[in-house]
PDB file of N, CA and C in Angstrom:
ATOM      1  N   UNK A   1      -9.066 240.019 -57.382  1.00  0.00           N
ATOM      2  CA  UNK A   1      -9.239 239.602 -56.001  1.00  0.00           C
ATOM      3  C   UNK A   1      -9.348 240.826 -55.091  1.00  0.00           C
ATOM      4  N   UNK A   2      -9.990 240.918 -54.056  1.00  0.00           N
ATOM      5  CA  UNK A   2      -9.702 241.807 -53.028  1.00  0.00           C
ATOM      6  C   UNK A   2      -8.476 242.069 -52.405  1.00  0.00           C
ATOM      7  N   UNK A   3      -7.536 241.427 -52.640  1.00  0.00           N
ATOM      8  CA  UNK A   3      -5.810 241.840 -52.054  1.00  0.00           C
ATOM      9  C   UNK A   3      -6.005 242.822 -53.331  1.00  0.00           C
ATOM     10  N   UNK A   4      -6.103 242.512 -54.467  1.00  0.00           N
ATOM     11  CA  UNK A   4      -5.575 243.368 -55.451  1.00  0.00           C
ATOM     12  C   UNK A   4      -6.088 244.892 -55.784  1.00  0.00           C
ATOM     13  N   UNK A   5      -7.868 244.926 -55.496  1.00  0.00           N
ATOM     14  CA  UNK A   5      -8.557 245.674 -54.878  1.00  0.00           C
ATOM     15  C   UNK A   5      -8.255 246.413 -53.729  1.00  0.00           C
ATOM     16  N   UNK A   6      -7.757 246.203 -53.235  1.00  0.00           N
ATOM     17  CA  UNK A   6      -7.273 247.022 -51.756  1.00  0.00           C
ATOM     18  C   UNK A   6      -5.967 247.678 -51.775  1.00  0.00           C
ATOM     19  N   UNK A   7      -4.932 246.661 -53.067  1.00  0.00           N
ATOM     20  CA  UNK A   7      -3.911 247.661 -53.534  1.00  0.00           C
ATOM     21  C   UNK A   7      -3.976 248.496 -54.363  1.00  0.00           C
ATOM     22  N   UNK A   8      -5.484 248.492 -55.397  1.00  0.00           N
ATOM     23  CA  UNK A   8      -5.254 249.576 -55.803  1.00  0.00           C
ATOM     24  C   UNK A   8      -5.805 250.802 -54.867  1.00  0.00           C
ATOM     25  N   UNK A   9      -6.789 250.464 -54.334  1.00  0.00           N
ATOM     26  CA  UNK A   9      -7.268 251.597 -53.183  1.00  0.00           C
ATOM     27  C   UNK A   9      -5.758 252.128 -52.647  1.00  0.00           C
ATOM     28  N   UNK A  10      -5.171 251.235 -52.183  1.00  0.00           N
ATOM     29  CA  UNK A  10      -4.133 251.710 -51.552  1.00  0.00           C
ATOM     30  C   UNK A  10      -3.178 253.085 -52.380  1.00  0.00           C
ATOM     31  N   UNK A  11      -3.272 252.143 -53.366  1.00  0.00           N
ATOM     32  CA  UNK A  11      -1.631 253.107 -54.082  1.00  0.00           C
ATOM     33  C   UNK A  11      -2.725 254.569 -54.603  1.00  0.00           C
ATOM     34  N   UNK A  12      -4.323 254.650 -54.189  1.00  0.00           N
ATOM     35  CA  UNK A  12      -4.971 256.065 -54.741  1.00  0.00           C
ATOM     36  C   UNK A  12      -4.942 256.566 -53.194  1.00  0.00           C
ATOM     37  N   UNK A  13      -4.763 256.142 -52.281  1.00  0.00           N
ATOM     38  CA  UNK A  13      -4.327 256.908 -51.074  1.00  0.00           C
ATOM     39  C   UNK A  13      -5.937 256.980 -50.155  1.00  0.00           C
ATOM     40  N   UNK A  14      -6.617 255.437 -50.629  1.00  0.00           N
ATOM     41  CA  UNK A  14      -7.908 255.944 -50.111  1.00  0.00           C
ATOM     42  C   UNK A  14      -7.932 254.446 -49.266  1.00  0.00           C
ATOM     43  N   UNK A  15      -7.287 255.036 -48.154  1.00  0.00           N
ATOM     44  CA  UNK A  15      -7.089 253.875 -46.715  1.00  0.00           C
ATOM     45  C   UNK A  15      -8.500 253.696 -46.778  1.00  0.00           C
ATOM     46  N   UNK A  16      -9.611 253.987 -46.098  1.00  0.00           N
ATOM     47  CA  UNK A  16     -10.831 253.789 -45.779  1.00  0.00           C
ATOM     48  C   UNK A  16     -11.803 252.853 -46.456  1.00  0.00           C
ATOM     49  N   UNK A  17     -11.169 252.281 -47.837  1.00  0.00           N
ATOM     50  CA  UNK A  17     -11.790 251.330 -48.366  1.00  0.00           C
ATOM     51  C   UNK A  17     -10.614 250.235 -48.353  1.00  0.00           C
ATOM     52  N   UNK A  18      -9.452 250.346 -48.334  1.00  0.00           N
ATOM     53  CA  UNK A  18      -8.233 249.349 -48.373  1.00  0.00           C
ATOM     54  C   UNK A  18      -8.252 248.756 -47.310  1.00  0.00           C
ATOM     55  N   UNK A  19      -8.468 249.161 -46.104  1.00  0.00           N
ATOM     56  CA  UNK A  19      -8.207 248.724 -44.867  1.00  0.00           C
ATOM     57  C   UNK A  19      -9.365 247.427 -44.750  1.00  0.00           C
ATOM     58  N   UNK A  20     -10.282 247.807 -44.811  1.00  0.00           N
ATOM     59  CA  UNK A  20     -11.593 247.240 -44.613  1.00  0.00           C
ATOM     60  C   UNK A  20     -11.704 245.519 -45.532  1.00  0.00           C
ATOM     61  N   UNK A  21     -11.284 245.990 -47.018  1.00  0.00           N
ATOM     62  CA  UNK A  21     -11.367 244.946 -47.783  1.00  0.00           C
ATOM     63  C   UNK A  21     -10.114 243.990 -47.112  1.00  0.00           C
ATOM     64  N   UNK A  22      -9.321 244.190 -46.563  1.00  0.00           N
ATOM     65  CA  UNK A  22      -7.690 243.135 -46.271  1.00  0.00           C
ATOM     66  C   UNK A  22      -7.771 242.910 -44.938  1.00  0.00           C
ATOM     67  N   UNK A  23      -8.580 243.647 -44.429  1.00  0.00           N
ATOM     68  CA  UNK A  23      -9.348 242.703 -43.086  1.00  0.00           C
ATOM     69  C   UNK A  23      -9.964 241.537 -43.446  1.00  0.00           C
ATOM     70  N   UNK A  24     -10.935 241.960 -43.847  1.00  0.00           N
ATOM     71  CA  UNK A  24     -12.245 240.694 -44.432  1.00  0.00           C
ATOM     72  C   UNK A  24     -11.420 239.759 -45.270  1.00  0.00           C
ATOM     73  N   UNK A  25     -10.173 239.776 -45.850  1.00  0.00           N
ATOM     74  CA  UNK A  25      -9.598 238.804 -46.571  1.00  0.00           C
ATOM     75  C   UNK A  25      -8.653 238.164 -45.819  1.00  0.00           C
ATOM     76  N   UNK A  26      -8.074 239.168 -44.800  1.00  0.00           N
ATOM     77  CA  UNK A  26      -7.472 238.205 -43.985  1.00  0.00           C
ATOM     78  C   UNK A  26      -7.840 237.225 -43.302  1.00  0.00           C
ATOM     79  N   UNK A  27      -8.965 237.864 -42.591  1.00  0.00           N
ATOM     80  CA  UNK A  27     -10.034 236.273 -41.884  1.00  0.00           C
ATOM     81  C   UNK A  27     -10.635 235.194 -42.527  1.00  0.00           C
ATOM     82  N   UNK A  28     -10.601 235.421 -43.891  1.00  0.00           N
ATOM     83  CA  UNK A  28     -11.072 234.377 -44.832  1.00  0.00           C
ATOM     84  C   UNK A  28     -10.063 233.839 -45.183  1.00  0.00           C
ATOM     85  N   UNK A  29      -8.730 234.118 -45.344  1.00  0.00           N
ATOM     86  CA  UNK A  29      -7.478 233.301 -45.139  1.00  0.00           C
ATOM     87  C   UNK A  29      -7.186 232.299 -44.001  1.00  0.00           C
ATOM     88  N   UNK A  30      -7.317 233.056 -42.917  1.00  0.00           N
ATOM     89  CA  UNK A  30      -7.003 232.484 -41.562  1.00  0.00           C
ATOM     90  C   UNK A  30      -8.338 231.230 -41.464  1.00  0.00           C
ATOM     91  N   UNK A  31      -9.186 231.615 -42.075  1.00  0.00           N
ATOM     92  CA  UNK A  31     -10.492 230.574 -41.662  1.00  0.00           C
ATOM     93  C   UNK A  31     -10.142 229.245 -42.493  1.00  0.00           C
ATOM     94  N   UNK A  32      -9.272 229.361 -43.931  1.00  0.00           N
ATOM     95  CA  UNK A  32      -9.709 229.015 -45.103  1.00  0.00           C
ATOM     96  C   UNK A  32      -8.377 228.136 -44.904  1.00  0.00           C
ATOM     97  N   UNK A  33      -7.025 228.951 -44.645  1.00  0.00           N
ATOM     98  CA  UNK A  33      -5.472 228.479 -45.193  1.00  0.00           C
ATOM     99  C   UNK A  33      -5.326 228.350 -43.951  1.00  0.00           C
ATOM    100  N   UNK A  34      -5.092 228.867 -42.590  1.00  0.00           N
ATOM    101  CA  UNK A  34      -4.691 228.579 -40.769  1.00  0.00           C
ATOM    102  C   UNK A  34      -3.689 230.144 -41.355  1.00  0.00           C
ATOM    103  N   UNK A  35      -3.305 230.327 -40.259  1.00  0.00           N
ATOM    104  CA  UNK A  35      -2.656 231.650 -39.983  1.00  0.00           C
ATOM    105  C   UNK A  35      -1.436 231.796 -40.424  1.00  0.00           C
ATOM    106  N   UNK A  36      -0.317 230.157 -40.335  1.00  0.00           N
ATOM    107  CA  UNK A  36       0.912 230.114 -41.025  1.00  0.00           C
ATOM    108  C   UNK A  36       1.012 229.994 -42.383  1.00  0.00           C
ATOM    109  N   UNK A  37      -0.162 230.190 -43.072  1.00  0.00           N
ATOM    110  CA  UNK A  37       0.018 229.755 -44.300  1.00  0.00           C
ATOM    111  C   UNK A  37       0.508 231.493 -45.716  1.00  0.00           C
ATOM    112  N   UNK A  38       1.548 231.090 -45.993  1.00  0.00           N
ATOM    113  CA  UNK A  38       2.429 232.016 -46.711  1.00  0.00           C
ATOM    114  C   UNK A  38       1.489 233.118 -47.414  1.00  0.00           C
ATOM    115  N   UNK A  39       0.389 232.549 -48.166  1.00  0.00           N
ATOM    116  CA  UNK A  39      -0.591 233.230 -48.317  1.00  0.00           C
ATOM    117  C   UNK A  39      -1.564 234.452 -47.404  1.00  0.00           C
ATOM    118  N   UNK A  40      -1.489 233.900 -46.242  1.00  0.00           N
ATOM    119  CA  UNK A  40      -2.381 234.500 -44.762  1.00  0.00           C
ATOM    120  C   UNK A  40      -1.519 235.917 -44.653  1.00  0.00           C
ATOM    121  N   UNK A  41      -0.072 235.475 -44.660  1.00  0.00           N
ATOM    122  CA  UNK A  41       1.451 235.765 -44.095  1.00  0.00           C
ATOM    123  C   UNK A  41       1.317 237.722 -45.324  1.00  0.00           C
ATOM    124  N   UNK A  42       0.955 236.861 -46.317  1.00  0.00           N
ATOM    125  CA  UNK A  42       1.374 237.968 -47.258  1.00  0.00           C
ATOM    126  C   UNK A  42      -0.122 239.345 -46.937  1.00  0.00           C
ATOM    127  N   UNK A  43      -1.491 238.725 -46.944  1.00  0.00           N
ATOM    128  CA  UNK A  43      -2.346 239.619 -46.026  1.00  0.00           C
ATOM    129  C   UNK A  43      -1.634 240.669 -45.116  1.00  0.00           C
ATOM    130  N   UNK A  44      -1.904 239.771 -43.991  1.00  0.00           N
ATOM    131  CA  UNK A  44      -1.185 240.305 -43.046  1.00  0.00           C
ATOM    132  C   UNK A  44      -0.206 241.429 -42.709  1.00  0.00           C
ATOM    133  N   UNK A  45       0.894 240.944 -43.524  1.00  0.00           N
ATOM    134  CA  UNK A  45       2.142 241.845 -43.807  1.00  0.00           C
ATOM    135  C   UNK A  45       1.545 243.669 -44.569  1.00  0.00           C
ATOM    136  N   UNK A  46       0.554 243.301 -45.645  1.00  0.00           N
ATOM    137  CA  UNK A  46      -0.290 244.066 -46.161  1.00  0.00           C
ATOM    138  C   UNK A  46      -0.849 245.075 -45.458  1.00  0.00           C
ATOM    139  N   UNK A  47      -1.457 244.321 -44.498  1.00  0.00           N
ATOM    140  CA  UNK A  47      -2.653 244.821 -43.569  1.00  0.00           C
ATOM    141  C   UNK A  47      -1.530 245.824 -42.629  1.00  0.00           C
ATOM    142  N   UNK A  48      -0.897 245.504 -42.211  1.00  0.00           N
ATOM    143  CA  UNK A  48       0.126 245.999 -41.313  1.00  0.00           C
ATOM    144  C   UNK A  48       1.297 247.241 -41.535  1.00  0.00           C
ATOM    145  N   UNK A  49       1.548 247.464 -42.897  1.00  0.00           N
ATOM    146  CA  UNK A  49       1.708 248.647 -43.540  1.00  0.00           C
ATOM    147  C   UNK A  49       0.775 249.052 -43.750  1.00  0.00           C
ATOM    148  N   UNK A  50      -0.283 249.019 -43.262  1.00  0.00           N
ATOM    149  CA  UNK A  50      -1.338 250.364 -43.480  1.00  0.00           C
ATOM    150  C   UNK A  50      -1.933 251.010 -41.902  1.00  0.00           C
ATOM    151  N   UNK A  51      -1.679 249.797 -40.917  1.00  0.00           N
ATOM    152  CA  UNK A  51      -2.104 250.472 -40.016  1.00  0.00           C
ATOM    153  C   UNK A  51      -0.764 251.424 -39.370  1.00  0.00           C
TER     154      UNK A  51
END
């Protein structure tokens, strides 16, 4: 999946492709699951240790 994709970007220290992919997955969460959904939640949380 792209969460998983973006963690590995992550843990090689290459923000510039991590960031990008857990955006685009977050809005496809939020479009897909609504914003409270535990799934969205875990994005998010993701997305947010990186910025």
């Amino acid at each position: 999946s792209r969460n998983n994709l973006a963690g590995a970007y992550r843990t090689a220290g290459d923000l510039e492709r991590a960031i990008p992919l857990l955006e685009r997955t977050l809005a496809d969460r939020e479009r897909m699951l609504g914003t409270d959904h535990p799934l969205t939640k875990v994005i998010r949380a993701n997305l947010s240790a990186l910025q």
